[in-house]
Protein backbone atom coordinates (compact mmCIF):
# COMPACT_ATOMS: atom_id res chain seq x y z
CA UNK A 1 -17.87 60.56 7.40
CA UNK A 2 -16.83 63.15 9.73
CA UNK A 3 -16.37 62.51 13.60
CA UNK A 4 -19.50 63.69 15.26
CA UNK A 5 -17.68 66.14 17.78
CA UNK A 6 -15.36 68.47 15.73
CA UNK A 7 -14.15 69.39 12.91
CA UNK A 8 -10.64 69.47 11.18
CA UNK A 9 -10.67 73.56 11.78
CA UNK A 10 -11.68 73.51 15.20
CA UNK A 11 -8.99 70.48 15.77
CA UNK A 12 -5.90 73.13 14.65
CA UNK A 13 -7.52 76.54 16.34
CA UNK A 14 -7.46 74.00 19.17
CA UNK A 15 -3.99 72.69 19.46
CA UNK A 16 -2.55 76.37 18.61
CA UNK A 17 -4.42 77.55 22.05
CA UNK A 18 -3.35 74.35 23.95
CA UNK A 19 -0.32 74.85 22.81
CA UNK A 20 0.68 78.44 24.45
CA UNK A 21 -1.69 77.48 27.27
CA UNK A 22 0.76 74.67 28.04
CA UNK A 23 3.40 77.01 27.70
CA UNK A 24 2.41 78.44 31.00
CA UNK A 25 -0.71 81.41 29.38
CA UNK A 26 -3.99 81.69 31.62
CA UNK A 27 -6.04 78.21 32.23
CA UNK A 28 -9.21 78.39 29.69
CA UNK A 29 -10.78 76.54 32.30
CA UNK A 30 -13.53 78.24 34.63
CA UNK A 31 -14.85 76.95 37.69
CA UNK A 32 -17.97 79.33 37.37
CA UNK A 33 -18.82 77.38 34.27
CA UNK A 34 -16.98 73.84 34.56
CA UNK A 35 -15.91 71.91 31.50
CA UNK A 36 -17.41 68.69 31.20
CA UNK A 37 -14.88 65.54 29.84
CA UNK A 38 -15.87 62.25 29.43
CA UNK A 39 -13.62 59.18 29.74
CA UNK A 40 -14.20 55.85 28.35
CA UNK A 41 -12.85 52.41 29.84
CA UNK A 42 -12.63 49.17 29.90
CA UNK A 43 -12.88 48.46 33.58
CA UNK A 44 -15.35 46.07 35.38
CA UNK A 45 -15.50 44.66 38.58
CA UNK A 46 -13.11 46.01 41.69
CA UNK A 47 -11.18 47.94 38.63
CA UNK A 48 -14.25 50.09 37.88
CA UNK A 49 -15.06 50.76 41.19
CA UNK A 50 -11.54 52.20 42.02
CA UNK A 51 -11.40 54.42 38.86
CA UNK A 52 -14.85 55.61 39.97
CA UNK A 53 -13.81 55.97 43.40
CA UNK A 54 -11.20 58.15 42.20
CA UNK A 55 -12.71 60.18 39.29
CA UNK A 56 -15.48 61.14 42.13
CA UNK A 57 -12.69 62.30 44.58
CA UNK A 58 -11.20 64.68 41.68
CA UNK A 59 -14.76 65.93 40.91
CA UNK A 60 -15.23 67.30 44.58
CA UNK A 61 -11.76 68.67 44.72
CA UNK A 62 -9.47 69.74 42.11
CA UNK A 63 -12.23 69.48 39.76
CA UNK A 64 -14.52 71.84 41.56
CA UNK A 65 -11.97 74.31 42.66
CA UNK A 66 -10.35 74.71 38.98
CA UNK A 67 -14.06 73.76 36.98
CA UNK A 68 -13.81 70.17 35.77
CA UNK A 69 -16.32 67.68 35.62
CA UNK A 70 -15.19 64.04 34.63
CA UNK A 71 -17.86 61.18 33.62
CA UNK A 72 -16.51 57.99 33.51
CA UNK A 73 -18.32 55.45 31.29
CA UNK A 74 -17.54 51.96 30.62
CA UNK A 75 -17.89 50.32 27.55
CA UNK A 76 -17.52 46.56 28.85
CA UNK A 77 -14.99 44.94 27.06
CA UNK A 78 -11.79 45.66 25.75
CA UNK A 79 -13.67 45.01 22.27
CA UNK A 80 -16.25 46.69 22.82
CA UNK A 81 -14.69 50.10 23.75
CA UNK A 82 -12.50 49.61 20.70
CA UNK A 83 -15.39 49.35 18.47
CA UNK A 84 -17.32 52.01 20.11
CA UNK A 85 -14.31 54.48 19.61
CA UNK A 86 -13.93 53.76 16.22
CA UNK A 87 -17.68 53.85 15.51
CA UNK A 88 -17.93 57.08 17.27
CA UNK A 89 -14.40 58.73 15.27
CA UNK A 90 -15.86 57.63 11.80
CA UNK A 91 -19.15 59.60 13.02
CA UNK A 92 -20.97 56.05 11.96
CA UNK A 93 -25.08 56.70 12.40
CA UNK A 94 -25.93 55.84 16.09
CA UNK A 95 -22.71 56.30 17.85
CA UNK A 96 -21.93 58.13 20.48
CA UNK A 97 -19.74 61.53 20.61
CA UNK A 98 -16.07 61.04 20.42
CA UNK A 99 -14.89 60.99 23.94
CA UNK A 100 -12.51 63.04 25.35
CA UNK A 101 -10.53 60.51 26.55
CA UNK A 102 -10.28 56.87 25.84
CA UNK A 103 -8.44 53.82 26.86
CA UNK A 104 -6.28 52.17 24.44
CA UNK A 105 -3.57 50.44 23.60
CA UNK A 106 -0.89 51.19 20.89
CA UNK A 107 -3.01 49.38 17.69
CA UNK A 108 -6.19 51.20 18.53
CA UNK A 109 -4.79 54.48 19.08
CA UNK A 110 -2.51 54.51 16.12
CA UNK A 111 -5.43 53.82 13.83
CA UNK A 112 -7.41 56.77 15.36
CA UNK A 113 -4.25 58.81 15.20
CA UNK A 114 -4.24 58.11 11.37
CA UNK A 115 -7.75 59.25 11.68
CA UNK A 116 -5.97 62.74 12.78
CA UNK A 117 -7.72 62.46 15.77
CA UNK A 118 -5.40 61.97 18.57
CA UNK A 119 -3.95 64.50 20.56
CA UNK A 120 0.15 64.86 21.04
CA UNK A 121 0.43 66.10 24.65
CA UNK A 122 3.93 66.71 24.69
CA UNK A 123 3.49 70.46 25.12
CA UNK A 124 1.61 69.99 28.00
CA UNK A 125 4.36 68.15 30.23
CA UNK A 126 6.87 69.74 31.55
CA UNK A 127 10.28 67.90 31.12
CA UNK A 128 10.25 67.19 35.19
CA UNK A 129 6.73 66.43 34.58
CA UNK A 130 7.66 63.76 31.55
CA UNK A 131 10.97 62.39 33.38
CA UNK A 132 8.33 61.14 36.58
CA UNK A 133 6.71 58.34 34.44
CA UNK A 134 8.72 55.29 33.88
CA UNK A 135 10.57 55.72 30.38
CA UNK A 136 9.38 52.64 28.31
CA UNK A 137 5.61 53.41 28.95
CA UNK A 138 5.90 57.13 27.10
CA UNK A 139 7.72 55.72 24.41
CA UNK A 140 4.42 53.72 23.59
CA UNK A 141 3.10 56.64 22.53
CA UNK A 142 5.60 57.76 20.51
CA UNK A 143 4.54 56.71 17.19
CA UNK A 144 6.61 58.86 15.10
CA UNK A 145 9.66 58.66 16.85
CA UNK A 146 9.86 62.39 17.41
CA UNK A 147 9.23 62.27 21.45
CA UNK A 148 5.51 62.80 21.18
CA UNK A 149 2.92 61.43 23.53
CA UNK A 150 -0.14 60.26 21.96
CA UNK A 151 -0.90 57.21 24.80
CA UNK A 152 -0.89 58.71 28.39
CA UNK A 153 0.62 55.96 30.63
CA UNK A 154 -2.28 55.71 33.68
CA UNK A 155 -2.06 51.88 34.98
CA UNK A 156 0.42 49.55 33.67
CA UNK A 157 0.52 45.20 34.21
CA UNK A 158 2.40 42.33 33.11
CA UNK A 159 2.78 38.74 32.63
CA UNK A 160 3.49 36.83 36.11
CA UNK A 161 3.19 33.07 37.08
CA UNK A 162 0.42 32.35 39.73
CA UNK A 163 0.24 29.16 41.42
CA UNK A 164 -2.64 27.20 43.60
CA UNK A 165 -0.13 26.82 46.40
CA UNK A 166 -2.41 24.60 48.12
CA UNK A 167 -2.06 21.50 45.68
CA UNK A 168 1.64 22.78 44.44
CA UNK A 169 2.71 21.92 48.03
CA UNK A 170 1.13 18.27 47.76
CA UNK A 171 3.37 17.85 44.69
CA UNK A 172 6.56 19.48 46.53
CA UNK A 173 6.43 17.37 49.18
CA UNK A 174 5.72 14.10 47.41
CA UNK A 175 8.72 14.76 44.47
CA UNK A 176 11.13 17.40 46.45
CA UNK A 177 9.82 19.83 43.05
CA UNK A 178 10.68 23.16 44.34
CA UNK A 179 9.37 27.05 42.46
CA UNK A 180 13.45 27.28 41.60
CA UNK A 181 12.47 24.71 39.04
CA UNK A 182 10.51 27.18 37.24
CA UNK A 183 12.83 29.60 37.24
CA UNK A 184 12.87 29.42 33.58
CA UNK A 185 10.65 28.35 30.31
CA UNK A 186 12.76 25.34 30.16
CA UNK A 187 12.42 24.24 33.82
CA UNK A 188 8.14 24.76 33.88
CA UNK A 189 8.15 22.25 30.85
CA UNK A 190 9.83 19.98 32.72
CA UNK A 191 8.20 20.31 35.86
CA UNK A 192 4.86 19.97 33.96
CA UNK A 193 5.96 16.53 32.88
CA UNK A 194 6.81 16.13 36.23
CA UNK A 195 3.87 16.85 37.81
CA UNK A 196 1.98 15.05 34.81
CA UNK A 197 3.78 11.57 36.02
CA UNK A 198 3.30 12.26 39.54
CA UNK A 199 -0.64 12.79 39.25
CA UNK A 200 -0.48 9.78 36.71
CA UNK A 201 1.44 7.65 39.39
CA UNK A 202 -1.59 8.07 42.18
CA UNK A 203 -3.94 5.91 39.96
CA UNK A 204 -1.84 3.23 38.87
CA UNK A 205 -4.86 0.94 37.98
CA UNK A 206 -5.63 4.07 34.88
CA UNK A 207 -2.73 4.24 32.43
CA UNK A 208 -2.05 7.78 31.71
CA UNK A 209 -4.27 9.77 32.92
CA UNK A 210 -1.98 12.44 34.67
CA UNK A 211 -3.15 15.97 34.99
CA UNK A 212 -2.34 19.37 33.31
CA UNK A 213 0.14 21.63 35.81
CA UNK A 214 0.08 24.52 33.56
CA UNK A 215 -2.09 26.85 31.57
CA UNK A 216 -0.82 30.27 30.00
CA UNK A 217 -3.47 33.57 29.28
CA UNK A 218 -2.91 35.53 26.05
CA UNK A 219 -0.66 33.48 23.97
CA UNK A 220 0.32 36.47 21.94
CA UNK A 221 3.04 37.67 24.68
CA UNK A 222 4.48 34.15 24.94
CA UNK A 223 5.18 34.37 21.10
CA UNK A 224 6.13 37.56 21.17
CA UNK A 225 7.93 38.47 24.20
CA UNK A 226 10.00 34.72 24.04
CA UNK A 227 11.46 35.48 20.99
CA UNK A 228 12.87 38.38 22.08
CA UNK A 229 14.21 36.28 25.32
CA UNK A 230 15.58 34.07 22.27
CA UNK A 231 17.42 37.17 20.28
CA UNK A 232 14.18 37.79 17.66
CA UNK A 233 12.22 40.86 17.41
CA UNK A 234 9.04 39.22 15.07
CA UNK A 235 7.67 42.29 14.22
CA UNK A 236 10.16 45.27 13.24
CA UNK A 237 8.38 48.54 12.77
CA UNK A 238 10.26 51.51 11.54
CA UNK A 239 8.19 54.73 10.17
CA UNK A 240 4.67 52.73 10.77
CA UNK A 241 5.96 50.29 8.32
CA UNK A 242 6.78 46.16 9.54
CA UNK A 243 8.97 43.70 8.85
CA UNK A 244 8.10 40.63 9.48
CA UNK A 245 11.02 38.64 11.80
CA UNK A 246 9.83 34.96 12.70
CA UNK A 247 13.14 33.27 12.91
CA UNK A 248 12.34 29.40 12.14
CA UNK A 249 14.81 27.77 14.94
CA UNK A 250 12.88 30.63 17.58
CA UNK A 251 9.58 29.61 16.72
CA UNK A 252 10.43 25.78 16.82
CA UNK A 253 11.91 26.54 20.43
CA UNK A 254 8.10 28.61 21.30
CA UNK A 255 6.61 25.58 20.21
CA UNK A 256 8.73 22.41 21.86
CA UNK A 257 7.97 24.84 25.22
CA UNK A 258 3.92 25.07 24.55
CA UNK A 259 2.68 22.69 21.14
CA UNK A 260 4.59 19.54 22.48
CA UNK A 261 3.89 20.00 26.39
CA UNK A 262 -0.15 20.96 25.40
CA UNK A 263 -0.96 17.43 23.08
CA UNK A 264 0.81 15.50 25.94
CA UNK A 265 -1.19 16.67 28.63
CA UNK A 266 1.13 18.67 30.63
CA UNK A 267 -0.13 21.83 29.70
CA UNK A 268 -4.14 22.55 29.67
CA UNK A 269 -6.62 25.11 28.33
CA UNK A 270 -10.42 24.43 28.82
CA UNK A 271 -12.23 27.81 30.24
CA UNK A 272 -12.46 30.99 29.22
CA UNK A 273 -9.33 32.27 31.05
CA UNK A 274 -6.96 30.21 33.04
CA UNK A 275 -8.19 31.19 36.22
CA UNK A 276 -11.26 29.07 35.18
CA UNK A 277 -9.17 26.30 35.17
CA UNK A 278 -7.79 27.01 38.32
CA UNK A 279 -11.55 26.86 39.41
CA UNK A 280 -12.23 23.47 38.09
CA UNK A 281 -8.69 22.03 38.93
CA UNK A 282 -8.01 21.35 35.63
CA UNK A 283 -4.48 23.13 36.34
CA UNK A 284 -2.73 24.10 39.02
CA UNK A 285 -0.59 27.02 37.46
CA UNK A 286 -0.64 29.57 34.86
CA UNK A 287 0.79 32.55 33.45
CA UNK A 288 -1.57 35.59 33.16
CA UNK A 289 -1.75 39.37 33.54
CA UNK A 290 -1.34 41.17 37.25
CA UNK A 291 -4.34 42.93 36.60
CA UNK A 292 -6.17 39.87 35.99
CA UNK A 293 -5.22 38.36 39.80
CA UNK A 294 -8.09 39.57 41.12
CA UNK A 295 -10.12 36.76 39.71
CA UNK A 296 -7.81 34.18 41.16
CA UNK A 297 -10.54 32.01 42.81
CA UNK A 298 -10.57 30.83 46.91
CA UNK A 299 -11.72 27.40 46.28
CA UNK A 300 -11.44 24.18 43.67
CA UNK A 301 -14.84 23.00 42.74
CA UNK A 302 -14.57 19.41 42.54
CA UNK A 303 -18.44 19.31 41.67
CA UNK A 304 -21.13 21.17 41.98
CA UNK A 305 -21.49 20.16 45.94
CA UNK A 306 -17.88 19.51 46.92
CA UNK A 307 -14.94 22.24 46.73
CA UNK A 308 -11.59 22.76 48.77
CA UNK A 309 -10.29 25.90 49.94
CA UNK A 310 -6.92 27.10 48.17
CA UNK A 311 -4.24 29.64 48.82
CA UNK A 312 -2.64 31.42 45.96
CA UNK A 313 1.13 32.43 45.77
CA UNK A 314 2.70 34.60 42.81
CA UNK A 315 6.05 34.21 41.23
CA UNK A 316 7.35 36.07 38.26
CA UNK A 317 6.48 34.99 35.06
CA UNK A 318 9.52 32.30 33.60
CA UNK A 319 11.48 33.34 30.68
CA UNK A 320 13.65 31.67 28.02
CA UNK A 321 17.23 30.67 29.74
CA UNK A 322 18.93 34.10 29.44
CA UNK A 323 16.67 36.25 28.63
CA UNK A 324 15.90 39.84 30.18
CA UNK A 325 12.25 40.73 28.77
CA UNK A 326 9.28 41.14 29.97
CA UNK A 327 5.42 42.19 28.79
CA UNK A 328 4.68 45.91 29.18
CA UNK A 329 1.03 45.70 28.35
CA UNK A 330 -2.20 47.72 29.51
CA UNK A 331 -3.38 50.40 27.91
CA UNK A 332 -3.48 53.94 28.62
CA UNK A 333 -5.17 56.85 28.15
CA UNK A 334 -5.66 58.73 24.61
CA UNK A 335 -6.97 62.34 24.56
CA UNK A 336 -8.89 63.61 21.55
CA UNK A 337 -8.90 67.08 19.85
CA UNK A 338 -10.90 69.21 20.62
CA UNK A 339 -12.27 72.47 22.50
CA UNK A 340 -8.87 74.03 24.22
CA UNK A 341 -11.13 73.96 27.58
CA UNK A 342 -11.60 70.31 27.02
CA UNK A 343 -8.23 68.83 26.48
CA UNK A 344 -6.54 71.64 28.99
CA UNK A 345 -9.20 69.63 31.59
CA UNK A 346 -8.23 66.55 30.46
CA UNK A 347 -4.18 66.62 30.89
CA UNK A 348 -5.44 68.08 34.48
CA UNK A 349 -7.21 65.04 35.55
CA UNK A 350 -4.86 62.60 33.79
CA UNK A 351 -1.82 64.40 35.73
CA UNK A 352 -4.24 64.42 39.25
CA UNK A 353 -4.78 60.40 38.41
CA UNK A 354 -0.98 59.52 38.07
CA UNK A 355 0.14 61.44 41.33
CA UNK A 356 1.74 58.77 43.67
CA UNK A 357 -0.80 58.73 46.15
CA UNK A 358 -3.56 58.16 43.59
CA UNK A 359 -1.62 55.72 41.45
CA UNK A 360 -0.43 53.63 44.06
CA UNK A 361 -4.26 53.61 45.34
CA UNK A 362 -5.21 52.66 42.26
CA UNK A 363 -2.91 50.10 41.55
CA UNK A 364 -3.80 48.39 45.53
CA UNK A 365 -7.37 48.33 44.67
CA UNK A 366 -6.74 47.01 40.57
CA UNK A 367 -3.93 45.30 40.71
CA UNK A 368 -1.75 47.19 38.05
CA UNK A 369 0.84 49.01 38.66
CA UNK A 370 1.97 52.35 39.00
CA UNK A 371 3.27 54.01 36.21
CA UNK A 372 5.96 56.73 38.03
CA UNK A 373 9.06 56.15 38.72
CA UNK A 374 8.96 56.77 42.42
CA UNK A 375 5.45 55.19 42.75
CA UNK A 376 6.98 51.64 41.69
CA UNK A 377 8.68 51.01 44.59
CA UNK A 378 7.06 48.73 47.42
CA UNK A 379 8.74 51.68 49.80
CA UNK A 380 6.65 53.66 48.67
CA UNK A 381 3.78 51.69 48.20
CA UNK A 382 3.95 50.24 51.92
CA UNK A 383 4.43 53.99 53.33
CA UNK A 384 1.25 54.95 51.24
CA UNK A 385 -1.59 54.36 54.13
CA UNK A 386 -3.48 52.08 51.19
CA UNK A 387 -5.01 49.09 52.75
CA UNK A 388 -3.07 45.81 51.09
CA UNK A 389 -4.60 42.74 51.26
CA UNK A 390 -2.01 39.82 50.90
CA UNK A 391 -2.80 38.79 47.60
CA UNK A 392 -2.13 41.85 46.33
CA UNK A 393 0.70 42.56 48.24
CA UNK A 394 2.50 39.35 46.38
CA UNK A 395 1.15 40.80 42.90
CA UNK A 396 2.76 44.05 43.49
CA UNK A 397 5.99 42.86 45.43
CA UNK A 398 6.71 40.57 42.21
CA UNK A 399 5.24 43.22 39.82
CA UNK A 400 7.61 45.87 40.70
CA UNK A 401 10.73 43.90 40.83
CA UNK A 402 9.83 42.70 37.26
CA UNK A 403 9.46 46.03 35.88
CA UNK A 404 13.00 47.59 37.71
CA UNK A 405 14.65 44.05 36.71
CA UNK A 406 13.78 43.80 33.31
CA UNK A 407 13.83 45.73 29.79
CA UNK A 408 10.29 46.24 29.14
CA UNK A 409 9.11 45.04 25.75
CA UNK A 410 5.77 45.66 23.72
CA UNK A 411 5.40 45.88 20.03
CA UNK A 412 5.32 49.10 18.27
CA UNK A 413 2.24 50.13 16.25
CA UNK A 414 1.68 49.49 12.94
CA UNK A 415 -1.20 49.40 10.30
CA UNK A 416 -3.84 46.27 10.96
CA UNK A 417 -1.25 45.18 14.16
CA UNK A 418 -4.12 44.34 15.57
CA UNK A 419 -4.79 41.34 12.90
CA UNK A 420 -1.53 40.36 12.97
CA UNK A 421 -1.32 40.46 16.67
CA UNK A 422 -4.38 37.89 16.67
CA UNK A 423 -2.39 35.48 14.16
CA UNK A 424 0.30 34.80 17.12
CA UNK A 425 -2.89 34.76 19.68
CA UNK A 426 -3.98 31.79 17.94
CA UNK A 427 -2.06 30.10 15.24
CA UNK A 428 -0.09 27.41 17.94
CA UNK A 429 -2.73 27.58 21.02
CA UNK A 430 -5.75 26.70 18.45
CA UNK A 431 -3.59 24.09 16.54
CA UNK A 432 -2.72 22.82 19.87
CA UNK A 433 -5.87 22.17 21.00
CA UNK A 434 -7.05 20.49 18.00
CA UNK A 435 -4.42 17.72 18.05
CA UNK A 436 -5.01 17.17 21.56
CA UNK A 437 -8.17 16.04 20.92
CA UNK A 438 -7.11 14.09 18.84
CA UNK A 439 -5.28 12.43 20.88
CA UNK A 440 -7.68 12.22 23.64
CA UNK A 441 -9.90 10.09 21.39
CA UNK A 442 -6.94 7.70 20.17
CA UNK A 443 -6.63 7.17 23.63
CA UNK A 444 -10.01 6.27 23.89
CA UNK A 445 -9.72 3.69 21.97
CA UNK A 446 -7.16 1.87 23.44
CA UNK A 447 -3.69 3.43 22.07
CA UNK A 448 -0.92 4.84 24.78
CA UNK A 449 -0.07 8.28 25.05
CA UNK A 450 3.06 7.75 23.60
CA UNK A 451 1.49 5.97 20.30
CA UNK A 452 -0.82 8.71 20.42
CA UNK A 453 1.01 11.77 19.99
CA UNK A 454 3.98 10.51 17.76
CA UNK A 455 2.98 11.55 14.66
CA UNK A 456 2.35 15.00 16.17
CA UNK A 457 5.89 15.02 17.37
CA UNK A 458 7.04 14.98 14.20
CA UNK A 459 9.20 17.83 12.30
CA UNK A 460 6.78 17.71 9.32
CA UNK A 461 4.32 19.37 11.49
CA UNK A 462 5.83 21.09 12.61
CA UNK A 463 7.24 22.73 9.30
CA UNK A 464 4.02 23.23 7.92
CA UNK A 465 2.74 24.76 10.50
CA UNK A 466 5.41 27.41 10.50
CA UNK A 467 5.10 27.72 6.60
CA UNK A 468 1.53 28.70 6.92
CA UNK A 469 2.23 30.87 10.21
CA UNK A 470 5.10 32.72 8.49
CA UNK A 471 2.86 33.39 5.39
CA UNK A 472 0.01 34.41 6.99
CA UNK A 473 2.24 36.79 8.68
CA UNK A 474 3.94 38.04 6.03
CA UNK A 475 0.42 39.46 4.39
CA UNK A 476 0.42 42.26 6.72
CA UNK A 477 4.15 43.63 6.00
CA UNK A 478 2.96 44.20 2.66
């Protein structure tokens, strides 16, 4: 079916009369009859109520003097706004109109640009205008390869490590452990068995019965972004088309680092996200996105009547010995075709959003991160006037030194990259879980830990996991 909103003539009488309006013709716009745009996100919580904050501020001002109107709807859930978008572009019975802009990231938008129903807003940047955003998040965008922008950057995060400082400095002091030693992929391991013997050590009358240090949030980037830290690209996309890359000595590396450390103990996963688990002090570390910090909770709940207070410190996220990636993940902003009026209005107020002083707003009340060039600097940030509480001050102090110290990485789009995506997500972390279980329960009946994970140590397992990892891969490069 056809998308609800417009239709494939409209679409290319559109873009011709975007096209010389960009070029610097009369605005269609007119403030004595404002055009009306609609935006669709993701964002809950503190996040929603900055973007609203904002979209309200450009209504009164800019929008009112040059006649825009933004509404700014939230679909919930980064699921749900994907399935609402594509409901709504396939014109399915009871969805919405197409919005005239949605956030996305790469997987979604390509699919609704093979829909031929993304905008490429290239003409309506100036090169100054284009050179402002930080390099790596236009690319994104740039499905084709021909220096089109089909994902407007807007609010960027990444990966960090975020510690309970409270109980790390318990362990510190007792062991001389010290954040150096988690510089790296290699040294966290190692500190988590650490910490696992140290814990273990305090009940001597219990054998084994040490505690997690570590948790990690969206196992996908781990796979992903550590085996480019280890030399392998897995997925290799050239004209929309993949290869699939996953290197058998990388993976086994990924998994001695998360598998091994996980069905021993040293690593945990129980809630929802890993900030849960910092809740219940089921961990006392994790790895997770700098938009997600927010949640990082004040206090451990030892039961329902007793908790501790906790203060939280933020380091960046450890990488593979040697390597110089890092995660470039949140999604940005996609603008559909339509009425000239409506996508001239909608380049406005994405252009308005990303000015310095709103972006580095944004990013103090959200915690992401600005996506200029001269916005991602804590100079700048500091010298803003936004209030920064000191939590965020440590997310955005280690946020922008990770993005001006590292090449920023994220996978290109390709067709069903979502699916394939979900195989890294949960091929090792839901295989992992399972065998610890399993031997949880041998424990239970008596066996050490060491009897109790052997034959989970061994390279058989590991083998045929990776067979049936690599072939379930594979399906989607064909």
């Amino acid at each position: 079916m056809k998308p609800k909103k417009k239709t494939i003539l409209l679409c290319a009488v559109c873009t011709l009369g975007l096209v010389l309006s960009a070029c610097g013709n009369k605005s269609p716009l007119d403030p004595k009859n404002p055009t009306k745009i609609t935006v669709w996100t993701y964002y809950n919580g503190d996040q929603l109520s900055a973007f609203d904050s904002l979209v309200e501020e450009f209504n009164e001002s800019v929008g009112a003097q040059k006649g825009i109107i933004v509404k700014s709807v939230s679909q919930g859930s980064v699921n749900d706004l994907e399935t609402n978008v594509l409901a709504a572009v396939q014109g399915e019975v009871g969805a919405d109109e197409v919005p005239n802009i949605f956030m996305a990231y790469a997987d979604t938008a390509y699919a609704v640009d093979q829909m031929g129903q993304v905008m490429d807003l290239k003409d309506y940047l100036s090169e100054e205008e284009k050179d402002a955003y930080i390099d790596s998040y236009l690319k994104e965008g740039d499905f084709a390869g021909t220096g089109e922008i089909k994902i407007f950057p807007t609010a960027k995060s990444l990966e960090m490590l975020v510690i309970n400082k409270t109980d790390w400095d318990a362990f510190a002091a007792a062991t001389g452990a010290s954040y150096a030693d988690m510089a790296d992929m290699e040294g966290l391991t190692a500190t988590a068995e650490k910490y696992f013997e140290w814990t273990d050590s305090l009940t001597p009358d219990v054998q084994d019965d040490g505690k997690a240090l570590f948790g990690r949030d969206a196992m996908a980037n781990y796979m992903l972004i550590g085996s480019m830290q280890l030399g392998q690209e897995i997925f290799q996309v050239s004209d929309g088309k993949v290869t699939i890359n996953f290197d058998k000595s990388v993976a086994r590396k990924l998994w001695d680092n998360y598998y091994i450390p996980f069905i021993k103990g040293h690593f945990a996963a129980t809630g929802r996200f890993r900030s849960d688990d910092i809740k219940t002090g089921n961990i006392i570390a994790y790895v997770g996105s700098s938009s997600g910090v927010s949640f990082f909770p004040e206090a451990v709940n030892i039961s329902d009547s007793e908790s501790y207070p906790i203060e939280m410190d933020v380091l960046p996220c450890p990488k593979f010995a040697g390597g110089d990636y890092a995660v470039q993940q949140g999604a940005g902003m996609v603008v559909t075709k339509g009425e000239e009026a409506e996508i001239y209005a909608s380049v406005e107020f994405l252009k308005w959003f990303t000015a310095d002083e709103r972006n580095i707003k944004f990013s103090v009340d959200s915690g992401y991160l600005p996506v200029t060039k001269t916005a991602n600097n804590m100079d700048a940030i500091a010298g803003s006037g936004a209030e920064i509480k000191d939590g965020m001050k440590k997310v955005l102090t280690v946020g922008v030194d990770t993005v001006n110290g590292n090449e920023l990485y994220t996978t290109k789009a390709f067709e069903n990259g979502g699916k394939a995506r979900n195989i890294l997500e949960y091929a090792m972390s839901d295989k992992a879980a399972a065998d610890r279980e399993i031997v949880v329960q041998k424990m239970a009946q008596g066996l050490r830990l060491e009897e109790s994970v052997a034959e989970f140590e061994l390279d058989d397992n590991f083998d045929a996991w990776y067979e049936e990892t690599l072939q379930r891969l594979q399906e989607y490069a064909q």
